[in-house]
Protein backbone atom coordinates (compact mmCIF):
# COMPACT_ATOMS: atom_id res chain seq x y z
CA UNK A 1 97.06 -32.92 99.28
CA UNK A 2 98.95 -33.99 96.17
CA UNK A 3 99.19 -30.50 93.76
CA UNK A 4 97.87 -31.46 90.05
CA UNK A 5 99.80 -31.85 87.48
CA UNK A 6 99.14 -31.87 83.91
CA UNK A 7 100.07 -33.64 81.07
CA UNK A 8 101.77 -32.10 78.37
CA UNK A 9 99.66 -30.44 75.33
CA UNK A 10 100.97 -33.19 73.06
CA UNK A 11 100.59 -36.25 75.21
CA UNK A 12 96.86 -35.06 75.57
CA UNK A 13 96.09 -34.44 72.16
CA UNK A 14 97.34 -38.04 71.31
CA UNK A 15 95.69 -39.18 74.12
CA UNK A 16 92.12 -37.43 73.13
CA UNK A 17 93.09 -38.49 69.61
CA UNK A 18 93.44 -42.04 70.27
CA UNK A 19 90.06 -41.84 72.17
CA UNK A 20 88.04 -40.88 69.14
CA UNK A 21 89.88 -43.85 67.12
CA UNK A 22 89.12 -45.99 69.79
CA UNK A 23 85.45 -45.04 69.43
CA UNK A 24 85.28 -45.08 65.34
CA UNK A 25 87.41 -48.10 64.67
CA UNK A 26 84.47 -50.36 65.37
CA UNK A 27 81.62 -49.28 63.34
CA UNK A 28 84.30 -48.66 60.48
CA UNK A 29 85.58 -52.27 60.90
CA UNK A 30 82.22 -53.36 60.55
CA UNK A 31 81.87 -51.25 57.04
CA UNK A 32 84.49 -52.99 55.80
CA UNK A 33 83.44 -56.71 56.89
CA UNK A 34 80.11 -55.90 55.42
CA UNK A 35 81.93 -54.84 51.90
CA UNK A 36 84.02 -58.37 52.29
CA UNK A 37 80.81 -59.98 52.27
CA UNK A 38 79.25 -58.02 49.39
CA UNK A 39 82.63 -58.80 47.26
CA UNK A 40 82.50 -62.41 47.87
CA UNK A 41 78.78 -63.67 48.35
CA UNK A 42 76.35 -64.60 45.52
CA UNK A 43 73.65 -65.59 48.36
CA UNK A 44 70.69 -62.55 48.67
CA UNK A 45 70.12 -63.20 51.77
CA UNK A 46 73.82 -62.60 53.02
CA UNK A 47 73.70 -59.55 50.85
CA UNK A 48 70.63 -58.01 52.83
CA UNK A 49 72.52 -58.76 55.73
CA UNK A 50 75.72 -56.79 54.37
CA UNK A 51 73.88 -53.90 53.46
CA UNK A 52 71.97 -53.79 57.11
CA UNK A 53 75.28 -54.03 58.78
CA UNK A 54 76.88 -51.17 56.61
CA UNK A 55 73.83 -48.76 56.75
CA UNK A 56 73.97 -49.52 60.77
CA UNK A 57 77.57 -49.30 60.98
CA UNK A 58 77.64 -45.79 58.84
CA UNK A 59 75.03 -44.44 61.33
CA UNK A 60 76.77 -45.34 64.33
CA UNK A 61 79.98 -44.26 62.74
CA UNK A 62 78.62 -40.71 61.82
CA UNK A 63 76.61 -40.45 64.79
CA UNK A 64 80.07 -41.24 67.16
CA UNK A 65 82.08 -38.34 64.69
CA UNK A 66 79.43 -35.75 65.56
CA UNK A 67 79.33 -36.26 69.16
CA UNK A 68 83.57 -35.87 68.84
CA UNK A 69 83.48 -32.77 67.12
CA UNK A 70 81.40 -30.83 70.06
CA UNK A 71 82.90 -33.24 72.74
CA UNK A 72 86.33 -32.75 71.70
CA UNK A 73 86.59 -30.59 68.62
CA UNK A 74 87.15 -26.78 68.64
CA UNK A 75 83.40 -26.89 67.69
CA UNK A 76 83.36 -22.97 66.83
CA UNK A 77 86.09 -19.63 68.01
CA UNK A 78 87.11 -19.04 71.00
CA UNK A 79 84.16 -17.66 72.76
CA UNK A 80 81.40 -19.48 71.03
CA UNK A 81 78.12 -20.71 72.19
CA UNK A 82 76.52 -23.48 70.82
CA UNK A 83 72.84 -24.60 71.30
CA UNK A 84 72.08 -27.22 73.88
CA UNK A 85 69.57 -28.60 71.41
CA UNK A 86 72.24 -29.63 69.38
CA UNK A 87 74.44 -30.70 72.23
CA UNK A 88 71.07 -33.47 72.50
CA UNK A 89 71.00 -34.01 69.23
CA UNK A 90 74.87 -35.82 69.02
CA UNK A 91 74.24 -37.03 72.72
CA UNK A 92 71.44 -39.39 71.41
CA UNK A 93 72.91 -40.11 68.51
CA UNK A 94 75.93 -41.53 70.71
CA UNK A 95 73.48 -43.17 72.76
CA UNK A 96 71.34 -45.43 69.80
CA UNK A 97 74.79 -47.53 70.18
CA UNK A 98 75.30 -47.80 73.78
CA UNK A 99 73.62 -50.26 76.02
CA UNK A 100 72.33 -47.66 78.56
CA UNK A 101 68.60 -46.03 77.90
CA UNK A 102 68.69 -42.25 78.23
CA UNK A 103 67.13 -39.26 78.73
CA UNK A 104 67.88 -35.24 78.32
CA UNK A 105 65.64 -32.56 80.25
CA UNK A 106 67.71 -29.46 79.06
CA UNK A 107 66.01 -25.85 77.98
CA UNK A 108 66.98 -24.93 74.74
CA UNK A 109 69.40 -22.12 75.21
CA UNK A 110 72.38 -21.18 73.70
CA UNK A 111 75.52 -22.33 76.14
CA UNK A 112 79.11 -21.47 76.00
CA UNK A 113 81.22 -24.06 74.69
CA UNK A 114 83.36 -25.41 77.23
CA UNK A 115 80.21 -26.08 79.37
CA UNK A 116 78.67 -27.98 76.04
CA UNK A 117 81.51 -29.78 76.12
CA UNK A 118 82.07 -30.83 79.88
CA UNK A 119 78.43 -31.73 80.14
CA UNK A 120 78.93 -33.68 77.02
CA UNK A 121 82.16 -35.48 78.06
CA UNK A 122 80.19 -35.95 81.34
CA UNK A 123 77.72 -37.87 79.35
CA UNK A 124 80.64 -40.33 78.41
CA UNK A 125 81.48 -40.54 82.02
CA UNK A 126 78.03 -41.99 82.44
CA UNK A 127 78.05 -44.65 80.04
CA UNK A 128 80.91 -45.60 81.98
CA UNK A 129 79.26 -45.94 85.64
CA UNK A 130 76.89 -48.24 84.03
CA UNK A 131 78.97 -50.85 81.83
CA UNK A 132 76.13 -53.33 81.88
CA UNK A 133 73.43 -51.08 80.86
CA UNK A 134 70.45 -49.28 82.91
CA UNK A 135 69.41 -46.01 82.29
CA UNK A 136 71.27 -42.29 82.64
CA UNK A 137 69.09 -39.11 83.05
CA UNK A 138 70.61 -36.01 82.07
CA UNK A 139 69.08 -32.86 83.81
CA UNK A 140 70.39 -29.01 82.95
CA UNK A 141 68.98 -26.59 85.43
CA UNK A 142 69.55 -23.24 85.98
CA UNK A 143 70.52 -20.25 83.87
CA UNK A 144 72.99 -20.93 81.10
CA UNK A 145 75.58 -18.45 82.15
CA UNK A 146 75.93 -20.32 85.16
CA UNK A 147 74.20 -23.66 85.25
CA UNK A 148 74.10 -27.05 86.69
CA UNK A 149 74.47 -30.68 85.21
CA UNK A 150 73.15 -33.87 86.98
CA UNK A 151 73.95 -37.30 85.33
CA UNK A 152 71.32 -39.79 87.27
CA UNK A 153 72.75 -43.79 86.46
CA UNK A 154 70.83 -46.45 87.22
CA UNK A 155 71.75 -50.35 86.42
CA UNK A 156 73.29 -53.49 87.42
CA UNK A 157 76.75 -53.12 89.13
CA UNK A 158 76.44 -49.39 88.60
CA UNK A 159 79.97 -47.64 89.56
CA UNK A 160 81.52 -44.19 89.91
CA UNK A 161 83.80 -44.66 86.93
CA UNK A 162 87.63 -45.55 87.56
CA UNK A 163 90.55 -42.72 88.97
CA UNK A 164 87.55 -40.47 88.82
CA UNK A 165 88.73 -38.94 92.57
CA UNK A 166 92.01 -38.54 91.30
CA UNK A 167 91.73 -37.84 87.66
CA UNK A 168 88.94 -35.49 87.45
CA UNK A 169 90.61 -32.53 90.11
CA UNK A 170 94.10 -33.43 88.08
CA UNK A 171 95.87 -35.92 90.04
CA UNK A 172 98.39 -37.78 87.95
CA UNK A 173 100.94 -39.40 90.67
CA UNK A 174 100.39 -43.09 90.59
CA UNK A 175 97.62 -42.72 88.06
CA UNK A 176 98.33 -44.58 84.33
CA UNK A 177 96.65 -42.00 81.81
CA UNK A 178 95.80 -44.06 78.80
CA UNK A 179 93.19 -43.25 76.31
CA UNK A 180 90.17 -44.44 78.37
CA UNK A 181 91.57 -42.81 81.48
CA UNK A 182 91.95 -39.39 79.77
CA UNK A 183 88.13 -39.03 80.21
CA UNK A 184 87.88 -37.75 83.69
CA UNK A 185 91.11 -35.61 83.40
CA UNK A 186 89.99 -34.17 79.96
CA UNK A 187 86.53 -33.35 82.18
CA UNK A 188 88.45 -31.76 84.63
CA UNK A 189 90.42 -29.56 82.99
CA UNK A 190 86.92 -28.33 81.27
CA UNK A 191 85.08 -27.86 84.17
CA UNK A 192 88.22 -25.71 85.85
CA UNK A 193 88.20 -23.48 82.70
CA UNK A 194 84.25 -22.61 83.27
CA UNK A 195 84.33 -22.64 86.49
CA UNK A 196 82.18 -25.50 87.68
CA UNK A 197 82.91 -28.35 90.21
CA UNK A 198 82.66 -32.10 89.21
CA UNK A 199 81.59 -34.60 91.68
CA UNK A 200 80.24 -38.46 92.02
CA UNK A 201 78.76 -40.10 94.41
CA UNK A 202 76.72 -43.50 95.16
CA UNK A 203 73.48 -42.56 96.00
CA UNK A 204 72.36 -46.47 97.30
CA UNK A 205 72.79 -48.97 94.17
CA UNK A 206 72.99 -45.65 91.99
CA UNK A 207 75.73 -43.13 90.45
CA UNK A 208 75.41 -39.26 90.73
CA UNK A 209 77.48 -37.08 88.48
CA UNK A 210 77.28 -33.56 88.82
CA UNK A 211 78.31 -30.04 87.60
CA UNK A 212 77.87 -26.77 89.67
CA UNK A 213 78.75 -23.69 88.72
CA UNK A 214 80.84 -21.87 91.70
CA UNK A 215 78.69 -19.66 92.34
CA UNK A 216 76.47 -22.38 93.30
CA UNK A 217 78.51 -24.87 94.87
């Protein structure tokens, strides 16, 4: 088996970094078209359009910078535990803009943050399996200390998301890691630092992501 190798603390910041852009740059870009309007039409009903788009496109822009800051963001010391309510909260907020439906069937319970955080970037990984829409079901089971994720995606052309096999355990030969691709790695490397094995598999015409704590796998 190929050993892993990882990419350099500053290549994955940029990398990570360049994710959230990628994610933001839209909704802000729509702001500012909005504003262009504002500036140069007189007609009301091209103003009420404007102001929809920028209202919409401030949500979704706020809503995409919350979800970062837990997903990516230190989110907290070293240590911390955030509550799995509010790990929801951002998740559907992320959601509202994505073409998927969703669900979360989580107990609310304080969780330690790297788990927060895999189980959120697994989220992403969903949205992923299903780029023309469907539905993902998030289920949390287990007690926090040591529980496990399922990521249930249902829809047309539904897929286990791209390098997964290679990027999620670590596996960089042969594999370009751009800022899309750092998804499964950036999972990875959470999941090995709380001690919980990643996994997808087609189950028929659907995707199955999962997350099990060692003890349990």
């Amino acid at each position: 088996m190929t050993d892993a190798v990882e990419l350099e603390a500053l290549d994955l910041a940029a990398l990570l970094c360049s994710r959230v852009c990628h994610d933001i740059i839209s909704p802000v870009g729509a702001i500012n078209n909005g504003l262009e309007v504002l500036d140069e039409e007189n007609n009301e009903e091209m103003k009420a359009f404007a102001f929809d788009l920028i209202r919409k496109s401030a949500r979704q822009a706020s809503a995409k910078l919350q979800f970062a800051r837990l997903a990516f963001g230190a989110a907290g010391s070293a240590g911390a535990e955030i509550d799995l309510g509010d790990a929801e909260k951002v998740a559907r907020g992320w959601m509202d803009g994505e073409k998927a439906e969703f669900s979360w069937t989580a107990p609310r319970a304080l969780m330690a943050k790297n788990r927060v955080k895999l189980l959120l970037n697994l989220v992403l990984l969903a949205t992923s399996a299903v780029p023309r829409g469907g539905s993902i079901r998030v289920s949390v089971e287990g007690d926090p200390s040591a529980p496990d994720f399922t990521l249930h995606c249902s829809g047309p052309s539904a897929r286990i998301p791209g390098a997964f096999e290679k990027l999620v355990p670590g596996h960089l030969v042969d594999v370009h890691v751009d800022a899309h691709a750092v998804q499964p790695y950036y999972a990875g490397l959470l999941a090995r630092s709380c001690g919980m094995d990643v996994a997808a598999v087609l189950d028929g015409t659907d995707v199955i992501i999962t997350a099990k704590s060692a003890k349990a796998a």
